[in-house]
C-alpha atoms as a PDB file:
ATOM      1  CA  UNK A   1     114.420  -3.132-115.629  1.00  0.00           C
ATOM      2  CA  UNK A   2     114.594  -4.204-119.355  1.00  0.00           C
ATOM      3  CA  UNK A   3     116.944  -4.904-121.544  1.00  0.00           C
ATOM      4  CA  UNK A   4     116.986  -1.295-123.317  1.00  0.00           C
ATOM      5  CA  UNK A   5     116.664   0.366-120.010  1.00  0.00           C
ATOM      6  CA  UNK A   6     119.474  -0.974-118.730  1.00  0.00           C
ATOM      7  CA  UNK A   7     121.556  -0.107-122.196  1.00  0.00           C
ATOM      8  CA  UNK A   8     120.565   3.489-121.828  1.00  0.00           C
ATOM      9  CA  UNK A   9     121.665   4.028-118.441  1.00  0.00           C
ATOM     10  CA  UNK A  10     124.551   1.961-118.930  1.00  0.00           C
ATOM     11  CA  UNK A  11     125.460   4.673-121.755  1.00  0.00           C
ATOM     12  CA  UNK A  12     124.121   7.340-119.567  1.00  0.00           C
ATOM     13  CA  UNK A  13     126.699   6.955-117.035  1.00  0.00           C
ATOM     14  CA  UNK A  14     129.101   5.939-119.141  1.00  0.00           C
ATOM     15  CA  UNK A  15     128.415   9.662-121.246  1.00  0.00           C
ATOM     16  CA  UNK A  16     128.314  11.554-117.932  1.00  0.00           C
ATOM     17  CA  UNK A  17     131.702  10.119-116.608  1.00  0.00           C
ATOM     18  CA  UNK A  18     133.534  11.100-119.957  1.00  0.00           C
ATOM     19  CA  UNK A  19     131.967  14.565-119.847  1.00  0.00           C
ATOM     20  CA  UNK A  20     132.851  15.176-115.879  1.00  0.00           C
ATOM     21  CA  UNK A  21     136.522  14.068-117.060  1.00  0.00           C
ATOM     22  CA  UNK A  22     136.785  16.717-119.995  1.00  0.00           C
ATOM     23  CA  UNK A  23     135.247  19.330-117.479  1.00  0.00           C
ATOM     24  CA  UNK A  24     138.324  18.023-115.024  1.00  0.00           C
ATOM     25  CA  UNK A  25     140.682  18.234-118.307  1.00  0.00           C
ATOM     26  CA  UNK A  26     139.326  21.810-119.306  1.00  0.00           C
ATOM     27  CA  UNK A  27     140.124  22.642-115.872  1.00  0.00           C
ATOM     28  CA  UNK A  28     143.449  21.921-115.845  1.00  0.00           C
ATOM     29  CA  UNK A  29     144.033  23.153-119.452  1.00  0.00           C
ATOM     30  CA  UNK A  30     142.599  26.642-118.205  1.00  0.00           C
ATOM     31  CA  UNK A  31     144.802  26.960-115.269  1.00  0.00           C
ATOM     32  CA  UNK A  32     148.168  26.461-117.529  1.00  0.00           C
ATOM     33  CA  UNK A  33     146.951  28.922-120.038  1.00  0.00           C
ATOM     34  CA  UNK A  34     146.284  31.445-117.109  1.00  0.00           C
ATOM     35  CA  UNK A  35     149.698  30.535-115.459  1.00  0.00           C
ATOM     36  CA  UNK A  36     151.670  31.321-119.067  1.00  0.00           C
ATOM     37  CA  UNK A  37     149.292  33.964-120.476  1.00  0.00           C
ATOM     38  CA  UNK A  38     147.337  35.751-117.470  1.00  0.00           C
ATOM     39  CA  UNK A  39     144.684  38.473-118.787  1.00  0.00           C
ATOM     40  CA  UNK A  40     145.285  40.636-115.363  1.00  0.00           C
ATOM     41  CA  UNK A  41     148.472  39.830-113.422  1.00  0.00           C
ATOM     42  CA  UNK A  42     147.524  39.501-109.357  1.00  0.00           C
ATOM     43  CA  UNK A  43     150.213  39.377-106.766  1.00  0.00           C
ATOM     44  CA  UNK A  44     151.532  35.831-105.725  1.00  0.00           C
ATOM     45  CA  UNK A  45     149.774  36.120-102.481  1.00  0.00           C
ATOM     46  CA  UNK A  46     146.153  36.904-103.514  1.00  0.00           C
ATOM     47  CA  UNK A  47     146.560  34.451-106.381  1.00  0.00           C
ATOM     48  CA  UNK A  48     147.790  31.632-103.754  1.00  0.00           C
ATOM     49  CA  UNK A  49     145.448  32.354-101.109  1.00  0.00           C
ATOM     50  CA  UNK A  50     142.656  32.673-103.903  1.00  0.00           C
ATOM     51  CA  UNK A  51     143.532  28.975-106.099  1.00  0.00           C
ATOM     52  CA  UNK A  52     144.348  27.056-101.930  1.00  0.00           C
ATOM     53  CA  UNK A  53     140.589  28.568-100.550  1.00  0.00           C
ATOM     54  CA  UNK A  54     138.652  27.762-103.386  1.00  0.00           C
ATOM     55  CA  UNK A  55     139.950  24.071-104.130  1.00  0.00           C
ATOM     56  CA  UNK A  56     139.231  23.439-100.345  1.00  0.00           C
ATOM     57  CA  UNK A  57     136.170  24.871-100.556  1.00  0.00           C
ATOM     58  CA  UNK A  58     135.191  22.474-103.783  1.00  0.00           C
ATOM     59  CA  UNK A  59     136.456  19.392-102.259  1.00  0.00           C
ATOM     60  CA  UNK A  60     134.862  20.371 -98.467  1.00  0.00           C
ATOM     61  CA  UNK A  61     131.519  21.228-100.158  1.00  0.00           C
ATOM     62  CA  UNK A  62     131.466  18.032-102.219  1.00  0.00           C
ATOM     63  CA  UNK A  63     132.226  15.913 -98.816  1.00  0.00           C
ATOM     64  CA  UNK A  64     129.034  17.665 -97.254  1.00  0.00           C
ATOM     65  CA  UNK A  65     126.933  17.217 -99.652  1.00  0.00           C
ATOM     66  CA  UNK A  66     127.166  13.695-100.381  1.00  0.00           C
ATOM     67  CA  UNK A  67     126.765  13.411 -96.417  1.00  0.00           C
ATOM     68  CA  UNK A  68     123.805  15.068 -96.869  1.00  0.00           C
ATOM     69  CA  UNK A  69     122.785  13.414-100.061  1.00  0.00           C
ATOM     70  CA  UNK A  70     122.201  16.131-102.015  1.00  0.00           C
ATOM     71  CA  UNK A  71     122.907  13.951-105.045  1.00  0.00           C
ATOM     72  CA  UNK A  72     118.643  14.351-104.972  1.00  0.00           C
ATOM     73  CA  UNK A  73     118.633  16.926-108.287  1.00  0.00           C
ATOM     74  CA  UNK A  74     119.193  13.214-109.575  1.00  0.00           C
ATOM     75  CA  UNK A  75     116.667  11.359-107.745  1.00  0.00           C
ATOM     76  CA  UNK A  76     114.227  13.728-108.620  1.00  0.00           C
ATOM     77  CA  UNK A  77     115.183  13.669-111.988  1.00  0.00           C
ATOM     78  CA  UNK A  78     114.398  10.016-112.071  1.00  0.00           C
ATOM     79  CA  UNK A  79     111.158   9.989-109.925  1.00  0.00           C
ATOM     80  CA  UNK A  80     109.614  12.841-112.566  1.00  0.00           C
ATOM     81  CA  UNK A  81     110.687  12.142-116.104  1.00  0.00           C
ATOM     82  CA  UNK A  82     107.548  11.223-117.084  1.00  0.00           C
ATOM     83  CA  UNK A  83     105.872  14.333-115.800  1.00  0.00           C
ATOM     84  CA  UNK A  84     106.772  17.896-116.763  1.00  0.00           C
ATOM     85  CA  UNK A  85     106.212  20.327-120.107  1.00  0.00           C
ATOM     86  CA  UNK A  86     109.054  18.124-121.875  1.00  0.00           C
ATOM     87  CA  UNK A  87     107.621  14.949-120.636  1.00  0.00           C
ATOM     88  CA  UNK A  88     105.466  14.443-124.008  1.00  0.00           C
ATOM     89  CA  UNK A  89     108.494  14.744-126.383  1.00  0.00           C
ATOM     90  CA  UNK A  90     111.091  12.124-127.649  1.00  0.00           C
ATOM     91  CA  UNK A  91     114.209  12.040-126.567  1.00  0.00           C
ATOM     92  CA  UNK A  92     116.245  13.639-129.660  1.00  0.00           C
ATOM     93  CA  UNK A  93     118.408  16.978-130.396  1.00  0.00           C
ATOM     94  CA  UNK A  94     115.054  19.337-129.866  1.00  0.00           C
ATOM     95  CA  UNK A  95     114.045  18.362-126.564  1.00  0.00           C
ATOM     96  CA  UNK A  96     117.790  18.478-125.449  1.00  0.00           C
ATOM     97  CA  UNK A  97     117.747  21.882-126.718  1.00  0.00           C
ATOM     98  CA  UNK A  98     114.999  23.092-125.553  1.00  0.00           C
ATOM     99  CA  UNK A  99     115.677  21.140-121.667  1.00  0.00           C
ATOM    100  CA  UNK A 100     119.378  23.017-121.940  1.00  0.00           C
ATOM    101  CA  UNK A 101     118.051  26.488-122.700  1.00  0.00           C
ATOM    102  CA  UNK A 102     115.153  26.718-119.953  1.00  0.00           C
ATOM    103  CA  UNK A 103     117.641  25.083-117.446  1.00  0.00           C
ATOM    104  CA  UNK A 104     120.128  28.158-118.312  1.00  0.00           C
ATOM    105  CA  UNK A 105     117.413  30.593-117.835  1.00  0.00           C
ATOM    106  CA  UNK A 106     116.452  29.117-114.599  1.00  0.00           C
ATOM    107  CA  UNK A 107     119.961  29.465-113.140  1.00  0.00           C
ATOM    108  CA  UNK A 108     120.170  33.077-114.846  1.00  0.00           C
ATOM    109  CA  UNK A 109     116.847  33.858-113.065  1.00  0.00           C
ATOM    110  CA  UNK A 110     118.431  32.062-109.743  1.00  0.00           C
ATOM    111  CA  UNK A 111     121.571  34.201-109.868  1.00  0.00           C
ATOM    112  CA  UNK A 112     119.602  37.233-110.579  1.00  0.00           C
ATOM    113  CA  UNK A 113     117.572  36.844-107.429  1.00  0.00           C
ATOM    114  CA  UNK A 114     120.584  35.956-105.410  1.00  0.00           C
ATOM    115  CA  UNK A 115     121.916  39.189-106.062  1.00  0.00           C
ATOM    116  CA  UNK A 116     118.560  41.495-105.330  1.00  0.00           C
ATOM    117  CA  UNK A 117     117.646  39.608-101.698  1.00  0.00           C
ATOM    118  CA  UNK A 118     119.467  40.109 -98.808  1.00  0.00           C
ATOM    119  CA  UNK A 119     119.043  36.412 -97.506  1.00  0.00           C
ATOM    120  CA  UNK A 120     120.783  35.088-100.389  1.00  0.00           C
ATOM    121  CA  UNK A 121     122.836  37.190-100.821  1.00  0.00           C
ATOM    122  CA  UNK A 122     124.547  36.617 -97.772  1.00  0.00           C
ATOM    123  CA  UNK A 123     125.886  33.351 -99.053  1.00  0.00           C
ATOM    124  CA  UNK A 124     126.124  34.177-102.494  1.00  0.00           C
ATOM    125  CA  UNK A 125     128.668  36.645-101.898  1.00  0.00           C
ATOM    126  CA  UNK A 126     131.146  34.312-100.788  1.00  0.00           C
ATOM    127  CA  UNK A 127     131.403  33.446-104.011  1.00  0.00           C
ATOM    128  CA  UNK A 128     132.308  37.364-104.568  1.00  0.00           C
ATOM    129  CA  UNK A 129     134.953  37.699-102.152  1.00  0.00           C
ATOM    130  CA  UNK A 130     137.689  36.475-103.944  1.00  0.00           C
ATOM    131  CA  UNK A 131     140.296  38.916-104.118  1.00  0.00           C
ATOM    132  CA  UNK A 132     141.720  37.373-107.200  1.00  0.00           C
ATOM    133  CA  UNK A 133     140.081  36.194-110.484  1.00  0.00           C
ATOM    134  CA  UNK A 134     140.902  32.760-111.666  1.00  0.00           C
ATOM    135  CA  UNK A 135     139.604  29.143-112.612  1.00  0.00           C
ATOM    136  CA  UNK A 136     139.409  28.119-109.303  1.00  0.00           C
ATOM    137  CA  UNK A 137     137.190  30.839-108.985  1.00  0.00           C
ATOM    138  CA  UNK A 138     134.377  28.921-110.386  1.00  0.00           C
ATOM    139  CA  UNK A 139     134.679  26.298-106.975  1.00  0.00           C
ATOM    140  CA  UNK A 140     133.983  29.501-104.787  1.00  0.00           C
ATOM    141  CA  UNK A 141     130.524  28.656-102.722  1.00  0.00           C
ATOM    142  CA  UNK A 142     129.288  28.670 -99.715  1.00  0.00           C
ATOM    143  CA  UNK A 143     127.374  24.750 -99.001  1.00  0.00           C
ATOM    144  CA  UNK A 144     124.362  26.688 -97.767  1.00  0.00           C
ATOM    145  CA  UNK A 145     124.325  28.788-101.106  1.00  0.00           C
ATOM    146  CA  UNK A 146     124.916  25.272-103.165  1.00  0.00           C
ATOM    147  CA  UNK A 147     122.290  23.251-100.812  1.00  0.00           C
ATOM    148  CA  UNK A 148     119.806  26.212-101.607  1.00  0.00           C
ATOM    149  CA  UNK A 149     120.318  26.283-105.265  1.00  0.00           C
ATOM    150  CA  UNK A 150     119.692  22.461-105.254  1.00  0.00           C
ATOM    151  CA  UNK A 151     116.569  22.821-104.176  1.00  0.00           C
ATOM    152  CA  UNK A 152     115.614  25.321-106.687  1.00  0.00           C
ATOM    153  CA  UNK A 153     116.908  23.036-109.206  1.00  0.00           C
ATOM    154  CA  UNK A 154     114.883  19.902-108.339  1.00  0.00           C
ATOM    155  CA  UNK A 155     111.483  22.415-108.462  1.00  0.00           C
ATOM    156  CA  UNK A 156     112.736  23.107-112.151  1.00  0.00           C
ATOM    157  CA  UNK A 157     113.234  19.478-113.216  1.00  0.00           C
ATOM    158  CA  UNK A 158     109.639  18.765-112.028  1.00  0.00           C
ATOM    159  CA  UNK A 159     108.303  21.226-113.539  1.00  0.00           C
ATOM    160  CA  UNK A 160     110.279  20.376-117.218  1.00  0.00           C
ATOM    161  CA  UNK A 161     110.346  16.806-116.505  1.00  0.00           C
ATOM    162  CA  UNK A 162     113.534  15.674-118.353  1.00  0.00           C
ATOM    163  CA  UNK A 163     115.528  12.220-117.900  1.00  0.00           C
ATOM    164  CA  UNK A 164     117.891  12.051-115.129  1.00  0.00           C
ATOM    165  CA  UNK A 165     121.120  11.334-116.885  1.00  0.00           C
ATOM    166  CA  UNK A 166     119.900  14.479-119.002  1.00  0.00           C
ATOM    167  CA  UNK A 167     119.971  16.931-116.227  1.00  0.00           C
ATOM    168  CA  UNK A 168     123.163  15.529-115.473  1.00  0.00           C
ATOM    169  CA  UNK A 169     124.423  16.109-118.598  1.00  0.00           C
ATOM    170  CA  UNK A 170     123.379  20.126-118.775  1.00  0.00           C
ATOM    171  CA  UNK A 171     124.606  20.137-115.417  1.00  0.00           C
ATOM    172  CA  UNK A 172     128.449  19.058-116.110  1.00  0.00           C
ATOM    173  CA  UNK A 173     128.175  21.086-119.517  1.00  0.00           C
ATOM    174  CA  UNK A 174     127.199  24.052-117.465  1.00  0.00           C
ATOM    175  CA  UNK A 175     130.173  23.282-115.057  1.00  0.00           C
ATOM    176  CA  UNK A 176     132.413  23.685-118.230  1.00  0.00           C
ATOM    177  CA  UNK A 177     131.302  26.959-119.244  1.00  0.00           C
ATOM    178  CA  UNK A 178     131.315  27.957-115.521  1.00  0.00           C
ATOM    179  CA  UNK A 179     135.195  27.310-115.278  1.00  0.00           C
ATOM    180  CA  UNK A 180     135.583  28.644-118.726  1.00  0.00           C
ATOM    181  CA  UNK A 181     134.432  32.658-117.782  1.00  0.00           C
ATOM    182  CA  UNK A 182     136.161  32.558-114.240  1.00  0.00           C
ATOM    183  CA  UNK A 183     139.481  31.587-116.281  1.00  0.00           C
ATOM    184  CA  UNK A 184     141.839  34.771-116.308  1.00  0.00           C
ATOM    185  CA  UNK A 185     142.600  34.613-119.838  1.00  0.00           C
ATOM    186  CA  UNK A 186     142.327  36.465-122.630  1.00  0.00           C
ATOM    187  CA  UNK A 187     139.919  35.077-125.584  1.00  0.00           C
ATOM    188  CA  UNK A 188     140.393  35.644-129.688  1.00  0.00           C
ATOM    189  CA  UNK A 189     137.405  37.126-130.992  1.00  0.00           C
ATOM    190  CA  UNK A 190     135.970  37.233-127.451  1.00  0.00           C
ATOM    191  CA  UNK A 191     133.750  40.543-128.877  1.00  0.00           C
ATOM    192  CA  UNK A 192     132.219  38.442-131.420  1.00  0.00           C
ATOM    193  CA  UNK A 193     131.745  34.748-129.319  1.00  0.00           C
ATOM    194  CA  UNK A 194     129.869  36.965-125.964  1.00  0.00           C
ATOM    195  CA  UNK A 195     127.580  37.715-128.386  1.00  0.00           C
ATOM    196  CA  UNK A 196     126.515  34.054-128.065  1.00  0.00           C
ATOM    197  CA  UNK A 197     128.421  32.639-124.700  1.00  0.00           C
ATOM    198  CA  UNK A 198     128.958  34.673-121.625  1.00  0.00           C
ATOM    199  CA  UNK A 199     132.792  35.163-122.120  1.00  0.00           C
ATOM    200  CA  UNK A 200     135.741  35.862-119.691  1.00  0.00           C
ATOM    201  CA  UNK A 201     135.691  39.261-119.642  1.00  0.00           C
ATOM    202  CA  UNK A 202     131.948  39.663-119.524  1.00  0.00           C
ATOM    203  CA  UNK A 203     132.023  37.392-116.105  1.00  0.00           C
ATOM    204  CA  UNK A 204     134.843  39.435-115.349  1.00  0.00           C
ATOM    205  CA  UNK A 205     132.592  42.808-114.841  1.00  0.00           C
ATOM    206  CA  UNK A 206     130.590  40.655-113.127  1.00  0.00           C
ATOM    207  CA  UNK A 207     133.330  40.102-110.041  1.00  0.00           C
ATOM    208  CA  UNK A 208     133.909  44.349-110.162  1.00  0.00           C
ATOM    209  CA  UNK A 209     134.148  45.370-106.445  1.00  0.00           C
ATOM    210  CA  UNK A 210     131.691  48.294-107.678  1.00  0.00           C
ATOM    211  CA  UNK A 211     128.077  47.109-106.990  1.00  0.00           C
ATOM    212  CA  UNK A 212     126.655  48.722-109.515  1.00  0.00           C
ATOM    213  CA  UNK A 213     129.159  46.783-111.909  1.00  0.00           C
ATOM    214  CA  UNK A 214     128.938  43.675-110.309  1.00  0.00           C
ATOM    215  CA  UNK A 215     125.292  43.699-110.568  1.00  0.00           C
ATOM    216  CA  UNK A 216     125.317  42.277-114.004  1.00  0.00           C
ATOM    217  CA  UNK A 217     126.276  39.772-116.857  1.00  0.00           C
ATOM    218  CA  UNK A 218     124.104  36.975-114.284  1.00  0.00           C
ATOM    219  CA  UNK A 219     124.795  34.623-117.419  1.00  0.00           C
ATOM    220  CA  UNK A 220     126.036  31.151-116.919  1.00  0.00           C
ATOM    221  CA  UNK A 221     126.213  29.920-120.434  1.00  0.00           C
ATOM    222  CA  UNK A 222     123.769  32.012-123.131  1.00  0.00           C
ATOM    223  CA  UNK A 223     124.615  35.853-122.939  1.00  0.00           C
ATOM    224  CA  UNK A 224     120.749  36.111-124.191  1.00  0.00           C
ATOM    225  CA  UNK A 225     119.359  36.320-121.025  1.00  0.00           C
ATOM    226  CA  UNK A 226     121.300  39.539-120.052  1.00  0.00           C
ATOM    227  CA  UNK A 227     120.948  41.037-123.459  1.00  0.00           C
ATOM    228  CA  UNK A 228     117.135  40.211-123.033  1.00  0.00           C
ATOM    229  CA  UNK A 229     116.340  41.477-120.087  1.00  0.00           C
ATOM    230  CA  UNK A 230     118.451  44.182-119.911  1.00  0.00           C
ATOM    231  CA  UNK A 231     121.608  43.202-117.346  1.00  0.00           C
ATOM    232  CA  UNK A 232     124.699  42.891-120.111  1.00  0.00           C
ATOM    233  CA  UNK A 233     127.317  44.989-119.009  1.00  0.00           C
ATOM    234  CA  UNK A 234     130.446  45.298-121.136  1.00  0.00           C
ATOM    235  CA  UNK A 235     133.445  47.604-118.821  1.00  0.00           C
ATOM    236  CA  UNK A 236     136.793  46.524-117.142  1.00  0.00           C
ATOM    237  CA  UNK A 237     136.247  46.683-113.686  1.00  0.00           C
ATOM    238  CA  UNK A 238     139.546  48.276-111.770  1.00  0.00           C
ATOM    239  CA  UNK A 239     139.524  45.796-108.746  1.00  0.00           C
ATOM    240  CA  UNK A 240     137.914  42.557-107.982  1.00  0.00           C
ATOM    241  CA  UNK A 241     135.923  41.201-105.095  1.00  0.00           C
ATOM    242  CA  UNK A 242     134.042  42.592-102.334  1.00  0.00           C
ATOM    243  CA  UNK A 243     134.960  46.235-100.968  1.00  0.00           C
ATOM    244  CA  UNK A 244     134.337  45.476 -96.822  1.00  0.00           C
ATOM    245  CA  UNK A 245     134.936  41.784 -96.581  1.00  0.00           C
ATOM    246  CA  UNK A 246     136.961  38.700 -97.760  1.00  0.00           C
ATOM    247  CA  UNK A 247     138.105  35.534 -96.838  1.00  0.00           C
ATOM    248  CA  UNK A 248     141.713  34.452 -96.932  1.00  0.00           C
ATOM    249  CA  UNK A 249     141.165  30.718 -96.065  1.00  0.00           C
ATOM    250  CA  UNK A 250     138.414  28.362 -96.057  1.00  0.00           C
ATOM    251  CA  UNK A 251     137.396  29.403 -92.421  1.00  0.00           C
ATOM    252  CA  UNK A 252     137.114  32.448 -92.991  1.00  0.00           C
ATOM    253  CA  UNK A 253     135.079  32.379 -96.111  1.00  0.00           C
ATOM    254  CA  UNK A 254     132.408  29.627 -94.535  1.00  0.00           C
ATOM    255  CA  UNK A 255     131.839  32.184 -91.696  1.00  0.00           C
ATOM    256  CA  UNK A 256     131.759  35.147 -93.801  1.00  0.00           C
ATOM    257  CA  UNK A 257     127.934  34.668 -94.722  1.00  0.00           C
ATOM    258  CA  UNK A 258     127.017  35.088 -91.213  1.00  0.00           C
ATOM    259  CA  UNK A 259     128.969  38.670 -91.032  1.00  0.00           C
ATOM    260  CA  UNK A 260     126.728  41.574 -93.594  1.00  0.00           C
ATOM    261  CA  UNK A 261     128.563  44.495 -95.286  1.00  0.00           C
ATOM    262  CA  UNK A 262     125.876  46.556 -93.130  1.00  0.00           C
ATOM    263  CA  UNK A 263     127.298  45.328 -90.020  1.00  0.00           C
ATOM    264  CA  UNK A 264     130.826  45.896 -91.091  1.00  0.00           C
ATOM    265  CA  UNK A 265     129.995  49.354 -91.897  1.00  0.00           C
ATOM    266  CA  UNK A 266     128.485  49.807 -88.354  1.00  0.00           C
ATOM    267  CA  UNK A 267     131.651  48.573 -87.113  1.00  0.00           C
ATOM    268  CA  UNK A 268     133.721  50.691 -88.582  1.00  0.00           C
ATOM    269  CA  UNK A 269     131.490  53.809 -87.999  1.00  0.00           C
ATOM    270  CA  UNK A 270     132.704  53.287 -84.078  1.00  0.00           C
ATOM    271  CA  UNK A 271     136.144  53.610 -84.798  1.00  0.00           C
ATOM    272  CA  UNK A 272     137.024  56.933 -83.748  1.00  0.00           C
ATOM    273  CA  UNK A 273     138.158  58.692 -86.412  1.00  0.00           C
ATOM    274  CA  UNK A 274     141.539  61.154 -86.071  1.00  0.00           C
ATOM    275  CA  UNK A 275     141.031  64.867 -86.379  1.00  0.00           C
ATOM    276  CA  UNK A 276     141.236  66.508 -89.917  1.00  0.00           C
ATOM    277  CA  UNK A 277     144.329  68.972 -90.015  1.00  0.00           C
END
């Protein structure tokens, strides 16, 4: 490794390890706002089970996957730079545009689809069976649904072909805006910014217990996508999370991709039911 190479990944790192710490800084920042100026007000219970489940379930998931080494999005990243449609251009403002937009539209496209099939759904929906709607919120995943997406994600790299500490980059930027539309606050000029940025209370529709509501706004930083292709959804849902099953610890919510609404419903269609007076 030269001289230069070793300068730019030196400031690489050194860029991606400020950036992680303002995502970590936003994060706290967001859950004080919340705490003084909530949007929606949720009981002390949901909103303690809620913030305790999902910060396991970040640091649990984090343990697992460096076990399993899924730090490969990087690898990849590094192994296929030179290959890929933005392979051919310079490394300036354009093709970091251009790498953060089609990354965004990949993960819209990847939460879209995680939504429609049943498969991945299953673990997907762990991340909508939080009975509360908060920063922490944003932690909410099931490994399998994380280990899945990774995979999808190191396709898309190939196929763009951007540096490593790049995809990094979009990836901790992305993390920022993901904390930033769980958050439970309220926004100035939120109308006028979700025009732009998927907003609070856009993501907010987006956690309605009402499938048909929740169905929507798949977003995770541009609000194009949805406005393109037809999946913005601007209402206030009336209740949050899932309407069979939830999770009230980090247990509960690692099993609860193995257990389907349709199942549930099954369940409950043995119950006898008492007589109608």
């Amino acid at each position: 490794m030269n001289t230069t190479e070793t300068l730019n990944k030196t400031s690489g790192m050194f860029f991606n390890e400020a950036l992680f710490g303002l995502a970590i800084l936003a994060f706290i920042l967001l859950v004080i706002i919340e705490k003084r100026h909530p949007y929606r007000v949720f009981p002390k219970n949901i909103f303690k089970e809620s913030f305790m489940t999902n910060t396991t379930a970040f640091l649990v998931n984090n343990v697992i996957l460096s076990v399993l080494r899924a730090s490969s999005l990087f690898l990849v990243a590094q192994e296929f730079a030179s290959h890929g449609l933005l392979s051919g251009l310079d490394d300036g403002p354009v093709k970091w545009i251009l790498a953060f937009a089609l990354f965004d539209f990949a993960i819209y496209a990847w939460h879209f689809v995680s939504h429609k099939f049943e498969y991945l759904w299953r673990f997907h929906k762990v991340h909508h069976s939080d009975n509360g709607f908060n920063v922490s919120t944003g932690f909410r995943f099931h490994v399998f649904d994380l280990l899945i997406e990774i995979v999808y994600k190191c396709l898309f790299v190939v196929i763009i072909g951007v540096n490593a500490y790049l995809v990094l980059s979009i990836e901790i930027i992305e993390l920022f805006f993901i904390l930033f539309h769980h958050a439970n606050i309220r926004v100035p000029n939120e109308e006028a910014i979700s025009n732009v940025f998927i907003t609070p209370s856009l993501h907010r529709t987006h956690h309605s217990r009402k499938r048909s509501e929740h169905d929507s706004n798949y977003g995770i930083v541009f609000s194009l996508w949805d406005r393109l292709f037809g999946t913005r959804l601007e209402t206030v849902p009336e209740q949050i999370g899932l309407d069979l099953i939830h999770a009230d610890n980090f247990i509960q919510l690692f099993s609860l991709a193995f257990i389907t609404e349709i199942k549930v419903k099954k369940i409950l269609g043995w119950i006898p039911k008492g007589k109608k007076r």
